[in-house]
Protein backbone atom coordinates (compact mmCIF):
# COMPACT_ATOMS: atom_id res chain seq x y z
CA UNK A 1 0.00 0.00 0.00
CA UNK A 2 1.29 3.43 -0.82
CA UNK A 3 1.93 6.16 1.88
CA UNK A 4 -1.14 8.04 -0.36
CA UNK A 5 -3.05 5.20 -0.22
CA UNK A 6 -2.31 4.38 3.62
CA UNK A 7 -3.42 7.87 4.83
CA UNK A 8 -6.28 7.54 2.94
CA UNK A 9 -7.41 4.38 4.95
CA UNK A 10 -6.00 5.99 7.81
CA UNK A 11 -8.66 8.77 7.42
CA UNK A 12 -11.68 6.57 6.93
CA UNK A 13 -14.09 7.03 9.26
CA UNK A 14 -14.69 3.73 10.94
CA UNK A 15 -18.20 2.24 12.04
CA UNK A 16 -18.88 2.83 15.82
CA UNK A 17 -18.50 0.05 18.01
CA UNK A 18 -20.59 0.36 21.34
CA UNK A 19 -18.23 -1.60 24.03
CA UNK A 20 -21.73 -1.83 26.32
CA UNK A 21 -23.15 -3.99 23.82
CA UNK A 22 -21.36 -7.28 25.25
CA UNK A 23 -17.78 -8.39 26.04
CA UNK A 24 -16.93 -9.22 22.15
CA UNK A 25 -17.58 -5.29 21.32
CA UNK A 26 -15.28 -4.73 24.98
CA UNK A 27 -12.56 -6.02 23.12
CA UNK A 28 -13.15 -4.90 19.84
CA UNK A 29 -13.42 -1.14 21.06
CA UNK A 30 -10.21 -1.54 22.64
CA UNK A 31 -8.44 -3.52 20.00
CA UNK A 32 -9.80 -0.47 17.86
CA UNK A 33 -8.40 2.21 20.63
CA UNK A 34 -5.13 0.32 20.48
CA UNK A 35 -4.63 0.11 17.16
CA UNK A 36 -5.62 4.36 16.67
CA UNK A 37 -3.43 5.05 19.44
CA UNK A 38 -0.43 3.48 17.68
CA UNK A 39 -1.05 5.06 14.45
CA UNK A 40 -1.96 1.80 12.68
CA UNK A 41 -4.26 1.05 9.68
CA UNK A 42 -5.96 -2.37 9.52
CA UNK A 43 -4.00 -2.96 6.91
CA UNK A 44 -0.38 -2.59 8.72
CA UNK A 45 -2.08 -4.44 11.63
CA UNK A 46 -3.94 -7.67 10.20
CA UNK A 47 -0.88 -9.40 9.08
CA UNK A 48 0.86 -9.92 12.35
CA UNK A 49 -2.29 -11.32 13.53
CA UNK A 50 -2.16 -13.78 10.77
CA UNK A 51 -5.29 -12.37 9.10
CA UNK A 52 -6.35 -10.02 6.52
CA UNK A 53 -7.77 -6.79 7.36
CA UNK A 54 -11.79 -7.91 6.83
CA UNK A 55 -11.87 -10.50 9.22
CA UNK A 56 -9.79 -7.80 11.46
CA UNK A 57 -12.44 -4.77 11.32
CA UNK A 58 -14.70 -7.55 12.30
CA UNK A 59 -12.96 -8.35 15.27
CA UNK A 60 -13.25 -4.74 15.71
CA UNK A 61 -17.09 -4.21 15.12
CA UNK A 62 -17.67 -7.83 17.07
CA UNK A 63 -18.89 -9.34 14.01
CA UNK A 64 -16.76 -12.07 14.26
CA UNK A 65 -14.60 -13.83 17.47
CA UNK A 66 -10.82 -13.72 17.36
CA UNK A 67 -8.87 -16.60 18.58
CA UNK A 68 -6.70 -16.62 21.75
CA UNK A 69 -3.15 -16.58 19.32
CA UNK A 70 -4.87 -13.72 17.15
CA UNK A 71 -5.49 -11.49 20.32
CA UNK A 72 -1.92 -12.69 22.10
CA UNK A 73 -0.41 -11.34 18.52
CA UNK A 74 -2.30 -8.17 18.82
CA UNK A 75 -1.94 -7.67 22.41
CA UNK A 76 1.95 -7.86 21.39
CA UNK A 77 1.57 -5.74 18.64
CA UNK A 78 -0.30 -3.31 19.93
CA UNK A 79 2.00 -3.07 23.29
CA UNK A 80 -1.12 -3.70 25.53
CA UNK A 81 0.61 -5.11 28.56
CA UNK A 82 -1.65 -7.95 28.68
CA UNK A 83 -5.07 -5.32 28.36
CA UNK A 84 -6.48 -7.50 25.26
CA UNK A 85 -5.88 -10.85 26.60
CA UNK A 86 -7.70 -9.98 29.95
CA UNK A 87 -10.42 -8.69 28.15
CA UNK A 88 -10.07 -11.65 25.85
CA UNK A 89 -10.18 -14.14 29.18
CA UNK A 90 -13.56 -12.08 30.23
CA UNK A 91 -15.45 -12.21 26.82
CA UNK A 92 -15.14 -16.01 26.74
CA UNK A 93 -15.81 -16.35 30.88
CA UNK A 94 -14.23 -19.81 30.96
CA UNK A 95 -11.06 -21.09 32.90
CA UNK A 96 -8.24 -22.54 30.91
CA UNK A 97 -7.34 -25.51 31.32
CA UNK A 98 -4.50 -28.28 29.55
CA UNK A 99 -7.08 -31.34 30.46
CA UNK A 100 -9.00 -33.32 28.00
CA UNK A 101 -12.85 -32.39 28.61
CA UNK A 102 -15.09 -34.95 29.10
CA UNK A 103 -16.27 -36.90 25.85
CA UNK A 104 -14.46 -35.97 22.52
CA UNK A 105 -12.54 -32.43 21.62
CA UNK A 106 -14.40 -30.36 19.67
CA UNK A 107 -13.32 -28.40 16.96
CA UNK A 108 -14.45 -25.83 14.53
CA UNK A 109 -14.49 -26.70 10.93
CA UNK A 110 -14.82 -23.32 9.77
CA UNK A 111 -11.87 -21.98 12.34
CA UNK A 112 -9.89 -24.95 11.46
CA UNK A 113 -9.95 -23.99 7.73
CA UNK A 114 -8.84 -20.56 8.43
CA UNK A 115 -6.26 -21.77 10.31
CA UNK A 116 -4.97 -24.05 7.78
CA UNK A 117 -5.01 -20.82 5.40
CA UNK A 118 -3.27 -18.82 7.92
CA UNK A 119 -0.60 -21.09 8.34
CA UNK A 120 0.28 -21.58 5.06
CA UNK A 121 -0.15 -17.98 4.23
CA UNK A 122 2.33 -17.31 6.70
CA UNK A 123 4.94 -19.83 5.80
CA UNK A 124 4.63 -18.68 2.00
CA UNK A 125 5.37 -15.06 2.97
CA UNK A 126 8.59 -16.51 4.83
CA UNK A 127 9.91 -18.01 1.81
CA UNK A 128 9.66 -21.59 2.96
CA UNK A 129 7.25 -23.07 0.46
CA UNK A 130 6.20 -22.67 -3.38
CA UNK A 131 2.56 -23.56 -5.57
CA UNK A 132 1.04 -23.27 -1.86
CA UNK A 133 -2.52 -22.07 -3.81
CA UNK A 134 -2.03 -25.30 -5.58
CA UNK A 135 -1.02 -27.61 -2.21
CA UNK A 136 -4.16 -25.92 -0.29
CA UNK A 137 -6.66 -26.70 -3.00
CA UNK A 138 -5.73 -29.85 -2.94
CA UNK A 139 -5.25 -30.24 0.75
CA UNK A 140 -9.42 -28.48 0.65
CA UNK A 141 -10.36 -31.49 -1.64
CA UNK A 142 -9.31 -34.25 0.22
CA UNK A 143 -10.83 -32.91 3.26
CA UNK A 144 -13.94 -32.64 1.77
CA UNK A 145 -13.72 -36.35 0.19
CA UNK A 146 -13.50 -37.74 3.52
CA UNK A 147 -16.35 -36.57 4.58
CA UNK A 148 -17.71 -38.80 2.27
CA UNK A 149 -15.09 -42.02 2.56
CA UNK A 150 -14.56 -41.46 6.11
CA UNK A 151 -11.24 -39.53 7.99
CA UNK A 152 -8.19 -41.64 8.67
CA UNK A 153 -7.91 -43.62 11.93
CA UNK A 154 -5.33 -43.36 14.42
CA UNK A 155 -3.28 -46.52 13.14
CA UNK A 156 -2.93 -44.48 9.89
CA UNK A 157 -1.86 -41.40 11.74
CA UNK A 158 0.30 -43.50 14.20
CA UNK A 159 1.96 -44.39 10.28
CA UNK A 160 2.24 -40.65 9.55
CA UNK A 161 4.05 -39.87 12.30
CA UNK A 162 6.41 -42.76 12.17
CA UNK A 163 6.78 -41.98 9.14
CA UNK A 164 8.09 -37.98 9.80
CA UNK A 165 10.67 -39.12 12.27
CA UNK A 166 12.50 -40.45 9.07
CA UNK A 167 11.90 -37.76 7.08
CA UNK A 168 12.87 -35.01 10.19
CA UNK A 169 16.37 -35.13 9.16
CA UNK A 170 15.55 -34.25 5.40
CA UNK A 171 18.00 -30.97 3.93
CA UNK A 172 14.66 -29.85 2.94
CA UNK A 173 13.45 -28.65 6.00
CA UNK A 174 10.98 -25.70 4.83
CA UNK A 175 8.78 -28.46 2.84
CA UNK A 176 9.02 -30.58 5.85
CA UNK A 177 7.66 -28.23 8.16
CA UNK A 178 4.91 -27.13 5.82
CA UNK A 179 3.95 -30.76 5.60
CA UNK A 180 4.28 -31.30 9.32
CA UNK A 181 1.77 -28.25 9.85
CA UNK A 182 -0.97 -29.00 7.93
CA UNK A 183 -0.56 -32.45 8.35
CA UNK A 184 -0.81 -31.44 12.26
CA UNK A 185 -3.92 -29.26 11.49
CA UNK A 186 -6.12 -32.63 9.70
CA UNK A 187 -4.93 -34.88 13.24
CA UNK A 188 -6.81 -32.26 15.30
CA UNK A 189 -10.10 -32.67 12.67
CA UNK A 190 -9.64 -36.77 12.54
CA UNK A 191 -9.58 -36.35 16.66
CA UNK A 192 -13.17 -35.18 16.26
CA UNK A 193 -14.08 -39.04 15.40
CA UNK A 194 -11.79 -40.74 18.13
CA UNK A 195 -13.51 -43.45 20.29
CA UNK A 196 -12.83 -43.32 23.73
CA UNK A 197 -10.93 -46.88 23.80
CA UNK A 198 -8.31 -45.04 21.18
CA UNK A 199 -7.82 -41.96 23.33
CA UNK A 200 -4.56 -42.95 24.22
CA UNK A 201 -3.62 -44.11 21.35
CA UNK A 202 -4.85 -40.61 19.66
CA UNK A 203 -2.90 -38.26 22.15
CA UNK A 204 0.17 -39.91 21.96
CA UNK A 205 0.39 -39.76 18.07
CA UNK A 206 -0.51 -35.71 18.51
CA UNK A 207 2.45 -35.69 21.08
CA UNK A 208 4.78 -37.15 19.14
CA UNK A 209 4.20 -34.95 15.77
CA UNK A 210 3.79 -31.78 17.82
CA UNK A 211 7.77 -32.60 19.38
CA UNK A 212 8.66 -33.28 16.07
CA UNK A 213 7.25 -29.87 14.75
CA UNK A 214 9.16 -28.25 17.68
CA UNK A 215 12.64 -30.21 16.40
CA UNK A 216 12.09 -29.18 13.10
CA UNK A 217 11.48 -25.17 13.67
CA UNK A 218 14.59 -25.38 16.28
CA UNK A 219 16.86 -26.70 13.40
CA UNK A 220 15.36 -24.38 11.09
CA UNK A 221 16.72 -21.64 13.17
CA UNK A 222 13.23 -20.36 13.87
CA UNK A 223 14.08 -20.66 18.30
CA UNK A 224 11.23 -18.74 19.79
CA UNK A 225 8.74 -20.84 17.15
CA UNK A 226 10.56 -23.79 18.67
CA UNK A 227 10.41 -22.89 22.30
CA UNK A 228 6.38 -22.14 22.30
CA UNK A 229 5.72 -25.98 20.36
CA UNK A 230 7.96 -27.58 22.98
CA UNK A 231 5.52 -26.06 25.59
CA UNK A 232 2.44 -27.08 23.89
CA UNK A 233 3.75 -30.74 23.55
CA UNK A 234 4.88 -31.12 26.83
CA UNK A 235 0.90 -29.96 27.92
CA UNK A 236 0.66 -32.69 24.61
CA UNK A 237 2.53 -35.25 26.76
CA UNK A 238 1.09 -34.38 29.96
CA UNK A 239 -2.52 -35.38 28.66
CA UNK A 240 -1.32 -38.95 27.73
CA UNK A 241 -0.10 -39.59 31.15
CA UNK A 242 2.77 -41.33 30.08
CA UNK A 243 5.49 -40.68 31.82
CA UNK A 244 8.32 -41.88 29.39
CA UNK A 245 6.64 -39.73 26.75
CA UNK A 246 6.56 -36.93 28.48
CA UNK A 247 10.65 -36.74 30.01
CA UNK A 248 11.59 -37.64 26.04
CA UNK A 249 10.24 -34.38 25.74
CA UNK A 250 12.17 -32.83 28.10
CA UNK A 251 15.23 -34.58 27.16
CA UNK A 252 14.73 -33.48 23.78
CA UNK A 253 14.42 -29.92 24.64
CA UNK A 254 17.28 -30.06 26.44
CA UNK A 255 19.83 -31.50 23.52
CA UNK A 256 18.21 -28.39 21.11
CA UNK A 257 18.78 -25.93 23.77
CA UNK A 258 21.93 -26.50 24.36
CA UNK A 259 22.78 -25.74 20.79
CA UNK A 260 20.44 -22.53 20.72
CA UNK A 261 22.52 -21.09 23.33
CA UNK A 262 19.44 -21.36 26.14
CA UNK A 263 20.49 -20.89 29.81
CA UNK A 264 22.72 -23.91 31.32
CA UNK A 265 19.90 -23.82 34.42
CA UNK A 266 17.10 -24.16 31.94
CA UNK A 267 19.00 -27.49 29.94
CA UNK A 268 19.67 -28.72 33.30
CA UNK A 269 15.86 -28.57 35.24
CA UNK A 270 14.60 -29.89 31.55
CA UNK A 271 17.06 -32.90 32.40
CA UNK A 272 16.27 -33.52 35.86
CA UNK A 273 12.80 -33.51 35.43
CA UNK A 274 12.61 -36.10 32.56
CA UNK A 275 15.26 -38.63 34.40
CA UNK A 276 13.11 -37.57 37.61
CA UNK A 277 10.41 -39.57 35.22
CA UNK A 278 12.40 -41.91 34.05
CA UNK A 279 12.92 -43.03 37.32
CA UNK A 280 16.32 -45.08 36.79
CA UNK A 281 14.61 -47.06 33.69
CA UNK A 282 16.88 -47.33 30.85
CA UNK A 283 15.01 -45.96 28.17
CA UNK A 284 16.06 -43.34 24.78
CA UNK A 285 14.31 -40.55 27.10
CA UNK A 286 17.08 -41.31 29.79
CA UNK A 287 20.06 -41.59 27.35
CA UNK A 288 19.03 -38.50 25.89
CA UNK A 289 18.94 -36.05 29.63
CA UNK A 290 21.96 -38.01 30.42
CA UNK A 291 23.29 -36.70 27.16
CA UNK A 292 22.42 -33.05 27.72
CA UNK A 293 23.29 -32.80 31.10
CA UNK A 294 26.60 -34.33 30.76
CA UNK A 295 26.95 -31.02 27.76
CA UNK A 296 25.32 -28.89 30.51
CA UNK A 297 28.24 -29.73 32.75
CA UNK A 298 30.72 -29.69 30.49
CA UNK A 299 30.43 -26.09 29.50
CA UNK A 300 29.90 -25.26 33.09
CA UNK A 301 33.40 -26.51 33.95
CA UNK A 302 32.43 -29.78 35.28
CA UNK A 303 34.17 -32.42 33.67
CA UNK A 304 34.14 -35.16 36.27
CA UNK A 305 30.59 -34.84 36.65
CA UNK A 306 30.14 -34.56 32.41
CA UNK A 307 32.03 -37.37 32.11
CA UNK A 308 30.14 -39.72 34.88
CA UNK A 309 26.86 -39.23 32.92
CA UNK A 310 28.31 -40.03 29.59
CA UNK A 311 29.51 -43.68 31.06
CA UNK A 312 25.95 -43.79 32.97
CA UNK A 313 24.51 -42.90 29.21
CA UNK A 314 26.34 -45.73 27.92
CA UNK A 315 25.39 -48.21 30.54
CA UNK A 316 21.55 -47.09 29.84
CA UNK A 317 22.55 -47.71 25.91
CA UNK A 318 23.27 -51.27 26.74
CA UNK A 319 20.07 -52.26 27.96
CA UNK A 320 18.47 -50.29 25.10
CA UNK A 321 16.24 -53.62 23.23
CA UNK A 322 17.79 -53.90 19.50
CA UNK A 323 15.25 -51.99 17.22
CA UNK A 324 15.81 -49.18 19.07
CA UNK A 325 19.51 -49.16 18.54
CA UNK A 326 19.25 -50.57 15.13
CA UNK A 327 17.34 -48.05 14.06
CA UNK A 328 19.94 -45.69 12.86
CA UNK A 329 17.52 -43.41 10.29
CA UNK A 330 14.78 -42.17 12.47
CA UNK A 331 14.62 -39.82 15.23
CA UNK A 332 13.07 -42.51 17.58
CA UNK A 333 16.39 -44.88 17.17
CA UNK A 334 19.73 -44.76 19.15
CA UNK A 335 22.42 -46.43 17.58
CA UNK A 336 25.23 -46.66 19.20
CA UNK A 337 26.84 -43.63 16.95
CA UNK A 338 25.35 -41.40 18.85
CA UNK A 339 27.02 -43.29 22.09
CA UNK A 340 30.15 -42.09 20.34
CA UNK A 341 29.21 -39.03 19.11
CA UNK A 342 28.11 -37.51 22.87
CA UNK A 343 31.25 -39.22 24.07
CA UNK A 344 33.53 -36.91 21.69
CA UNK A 345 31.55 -33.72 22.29
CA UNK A 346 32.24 -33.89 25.89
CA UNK A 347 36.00 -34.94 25.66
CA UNK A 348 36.03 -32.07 22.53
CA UNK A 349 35.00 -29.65 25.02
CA UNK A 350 36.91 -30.65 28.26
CA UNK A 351 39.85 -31.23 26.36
CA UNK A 352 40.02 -35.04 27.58
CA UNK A 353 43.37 -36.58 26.90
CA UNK A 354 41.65 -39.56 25.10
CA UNK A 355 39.97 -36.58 22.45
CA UNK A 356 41.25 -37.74 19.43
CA UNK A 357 40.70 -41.38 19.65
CA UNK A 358 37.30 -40.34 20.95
CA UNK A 359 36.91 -38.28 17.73
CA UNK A 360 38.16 -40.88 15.20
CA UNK A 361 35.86 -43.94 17.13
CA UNK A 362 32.80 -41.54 16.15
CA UNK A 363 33.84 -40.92 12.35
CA UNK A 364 34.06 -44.66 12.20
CA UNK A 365 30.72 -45.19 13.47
CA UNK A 366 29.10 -42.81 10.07
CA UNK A 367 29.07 -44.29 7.47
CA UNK A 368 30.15 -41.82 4.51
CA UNK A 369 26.83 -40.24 3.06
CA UNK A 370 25.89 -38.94 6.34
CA UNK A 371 27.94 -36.00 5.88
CA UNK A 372 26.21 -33.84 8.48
CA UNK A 373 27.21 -36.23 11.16
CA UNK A 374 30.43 -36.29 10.05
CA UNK A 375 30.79 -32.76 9.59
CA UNK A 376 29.90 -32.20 12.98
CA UNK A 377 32.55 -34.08 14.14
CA UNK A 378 34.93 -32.60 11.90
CA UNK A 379 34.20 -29.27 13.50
CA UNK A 380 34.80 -30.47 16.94
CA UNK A 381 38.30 -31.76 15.16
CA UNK A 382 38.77 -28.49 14.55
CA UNK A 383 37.97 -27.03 17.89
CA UNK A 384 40.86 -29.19 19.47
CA UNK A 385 43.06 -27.59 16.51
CA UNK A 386 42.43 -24.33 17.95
CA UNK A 387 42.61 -25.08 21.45
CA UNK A 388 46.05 -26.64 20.92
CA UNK A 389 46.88 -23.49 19.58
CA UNK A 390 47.02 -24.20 16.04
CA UNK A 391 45.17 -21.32 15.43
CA UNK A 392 44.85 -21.02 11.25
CA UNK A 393 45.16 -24.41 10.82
CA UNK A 394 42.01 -25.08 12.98
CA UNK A 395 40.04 -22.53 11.41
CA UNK A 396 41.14 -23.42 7.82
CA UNK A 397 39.69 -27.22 8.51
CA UNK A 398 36.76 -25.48 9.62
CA UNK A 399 35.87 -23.44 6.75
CA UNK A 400 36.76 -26.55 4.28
CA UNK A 401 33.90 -28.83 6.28
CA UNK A 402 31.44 -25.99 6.10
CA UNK A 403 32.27 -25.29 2.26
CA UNK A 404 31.90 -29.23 1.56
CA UNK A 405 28.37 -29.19 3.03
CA UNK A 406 25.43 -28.27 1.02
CA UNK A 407 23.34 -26.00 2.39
CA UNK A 408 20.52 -27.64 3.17
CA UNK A 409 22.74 -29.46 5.19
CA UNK A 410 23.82 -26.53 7.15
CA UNK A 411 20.78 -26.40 10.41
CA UNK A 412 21.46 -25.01 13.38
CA UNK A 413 23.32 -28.27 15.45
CA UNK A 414 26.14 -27.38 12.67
CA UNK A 415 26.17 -23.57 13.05
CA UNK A 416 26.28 -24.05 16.97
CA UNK A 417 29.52 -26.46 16.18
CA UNK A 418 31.11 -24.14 14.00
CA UNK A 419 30.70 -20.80 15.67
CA UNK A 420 32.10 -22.68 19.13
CA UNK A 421 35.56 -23.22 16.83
CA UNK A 422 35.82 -19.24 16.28
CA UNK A 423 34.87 -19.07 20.51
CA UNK A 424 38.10 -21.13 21.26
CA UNK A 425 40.26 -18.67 19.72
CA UNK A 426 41.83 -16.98 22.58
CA UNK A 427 40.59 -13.00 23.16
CA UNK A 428 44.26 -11.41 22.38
CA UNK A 429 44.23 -13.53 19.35
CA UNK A 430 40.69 -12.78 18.07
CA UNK A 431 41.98 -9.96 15.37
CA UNK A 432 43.63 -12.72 13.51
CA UNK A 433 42.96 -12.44 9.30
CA UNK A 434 42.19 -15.53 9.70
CA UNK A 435 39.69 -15.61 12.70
CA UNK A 436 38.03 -12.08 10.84
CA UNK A 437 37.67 -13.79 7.70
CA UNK A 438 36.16 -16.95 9.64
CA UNK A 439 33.71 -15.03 12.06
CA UNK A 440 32.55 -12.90 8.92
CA UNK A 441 32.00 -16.26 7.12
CA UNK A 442 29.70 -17.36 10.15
CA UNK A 443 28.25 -13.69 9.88
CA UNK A 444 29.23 -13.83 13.49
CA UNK A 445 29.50 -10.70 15.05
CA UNK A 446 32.56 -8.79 15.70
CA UNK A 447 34.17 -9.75 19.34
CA UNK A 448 35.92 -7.06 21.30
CA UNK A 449 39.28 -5.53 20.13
CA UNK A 450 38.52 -6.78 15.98
């Protein structure tokens, strides 16, 4: 919209909206107020609430009911401290609450569509997708035919989702999570059918593709995305009341914060709460916590205790049954590479004499097409370089494993990896060519005294 153009909408006069009519025209009036006070058409508004402007001056007038996430957006938007939600909370007069009501979840088909549009509106205007008109026409046809041949069961969505924790580590990770989404968005509507005897069953498969949409974003590099879906599936995980399910989230959590530079107290509550669940069971959940908080206490300066939950890790591996650690292309496996590959981390890290055996036993273990395993190991290679003080040499092996890689190849485990190589560099040594010319490769920024 042009600044002409703009003002003119600006100037509009907009219908009156009588906040004593009921709550809904409460909120709208003040969404309205809001939005005037900052100097904001409908227009500049609507899109961060994931709408267009239409269904936003009906908000306004009342004419239609906003969502909780479209009023949290505008509340944020708008800088309302939290004045739109609590008149949000009042309009709909109901508690919240994370439990499953009584009988089957109930969901809107109209509100579910414009979710669906929302979603993939948004994710087109990030770049991440292409043809979306075409992939939600077709995604609105098959919806509609099953309303005739009847929605898929939860044994074929227990399929889907086993079927994304092999496809979770694909270079193609924008299609993946547009995939995810609105595959995510038809479990909800297939819910709607669920007997009770399935409920289980049902909750669990929502879990599981809701941690794996929270994965996904946090290797995308999208972290705040990532950080609200690992709430929601831990409320997910809560509602199946399986324990094990529920501290693989945590676990999980834990391993991606670590390597989105989260708090060390955050990774390490996240750990002691799932192998508080775990209760001394040997189980992936437990291998994984013991994983993170043995990285947790490595960067802390603890290397006795690192190292004493990397051998407690491996005793946990050992009673792991064999399709688990056979399983060495899906997220839900455990093979014993990555054992090996937590094992050199922490020596990487602590400087453990026994680094570069530790380091070579983990190359070993990948076999050669799995060049993002590799090249994470690589990098921790060259993070010994540099702490040895083989400064350019380090940083040269660096830059050669990150140039080999495609980029799709590139997520944010491997950026973590390779920016901790340019960290080792001592300060009085950080205005190095070489350590510029590697930082600005990163897009890292400048450290103090460069």
């Amino acid at each position: 919209m042009g600044a002409q153009d703009k003002g003119a909408a600006m100037s509009r006069a907009p219908k009156p909206v009588d906040p004593s009519l009921s709550p809904w025209h409460t909120l709208g009036a003040a969404i309205r107020h809001w939005r005037l006070l900052r100097n904001m058409s409908l227009e500049d508004l609507a899109p961060i609430a994931l709408t267009d402007f239409s269904n936003l001056a009906k908000i306004e007038r009342a004419e239609r009911q906003p969502s909780a996430d479209v009023v949290e957006r505008l509340d944020e938007a708008l800088e309302a401290g939290g004045f739109l939600l609590a008149l949000y909370a009042a309009a709909v007069d109901k508690p919240s609450s994370t439990a499953i009501p009584a009988g089957r979840p109930q969901w809107d088909a109209e509100a579910m569509d414009q979710l669906r549009r929302r979603l993939l509106s948004g994710i087109a205007a990030a770049g991440a997708v292409s043809a979306l008109s075409v992939s939600d026409g077709l995604e609105h046809l098959r919806v509609l035919l099953d309303q005739s041949v009847g929605r898929p069961g939860v044994a074929t969505w227990e399929e889907t989702a086993w079927e994304y924790s092999y496809m979770v580590f694909s270079p193609e990770m924008g299609d993946f999570i547009r995939d995810l989404s609105v595959d995510l968005l038809a479990l909800q509507n297939s819910m709607t059918t669920m007997r009770t005897s399935e409920t289980s069953r049902w909750l669990r498969v929502n879990t599981s593709m809701m941690m794996l949409m929270a994965y996904a974003l946090g290797c995308a590099g999208q972290s705040r995305e990532s950080r609200h879906w690992w709430k929601s599936a831990q409320r997910a995980a809560q509602q199946t009341g399986d324990r094990e399910l529920l501290a693989l989230v945590y676990a999980r959590e834990a391993v991606q914060a670590l390597h989105e530079g989260r708090p060390v107290q955050l990774v390490l509550s996240r750990t002691t709460a799932a192998l508080d669940l775990t209760r001394g069971r040997p189980s992936v959940a437990s291998c994984e916590a013991y994983g993170a908080r043995a990285h947790a206490q490595s960067l802390i300066g603890n290397a006795a205790d690192a190292c004493a939950d990397i051998d407690q890790q491996a005793r946990d591996f050992g009673h792991l049954p064999s399709e688990i650690t056979s399983d060495r292309a899906s997220v839900n496996g455990w093979p014993e590479s990555r054992v090996l590959y937590t094992r050199s981390l922490i020596y990487t890290i602590t400087g453990h004499p026994n680094v570069d055996t530790a380091q070579q036993e983990t190359i070993n273990a990948n076999p050669a097409q799995w060049s993002r395993q590799r090249a994470q190991v690589e990098l921790q290679r060259a993070f010994t370089e540099v702490q040895r003080g083989h400064i350019d040499s380090g940083l040269a092996h660096a830059n050669a494993v990150l140039t080999r890689l495609t980029s799709g190849h590139i997520n944010r485990f491997v950026l973590h990896n390779a920016a901790a190589v340019a960290m080792a560099v001592p300060a009085m040594e950080q205005a190095r060519p070489s350590v510029v010319e590697y930082r600005r490769l990163l897009a890292l920024p400048r450290s103090e005294g460069t």
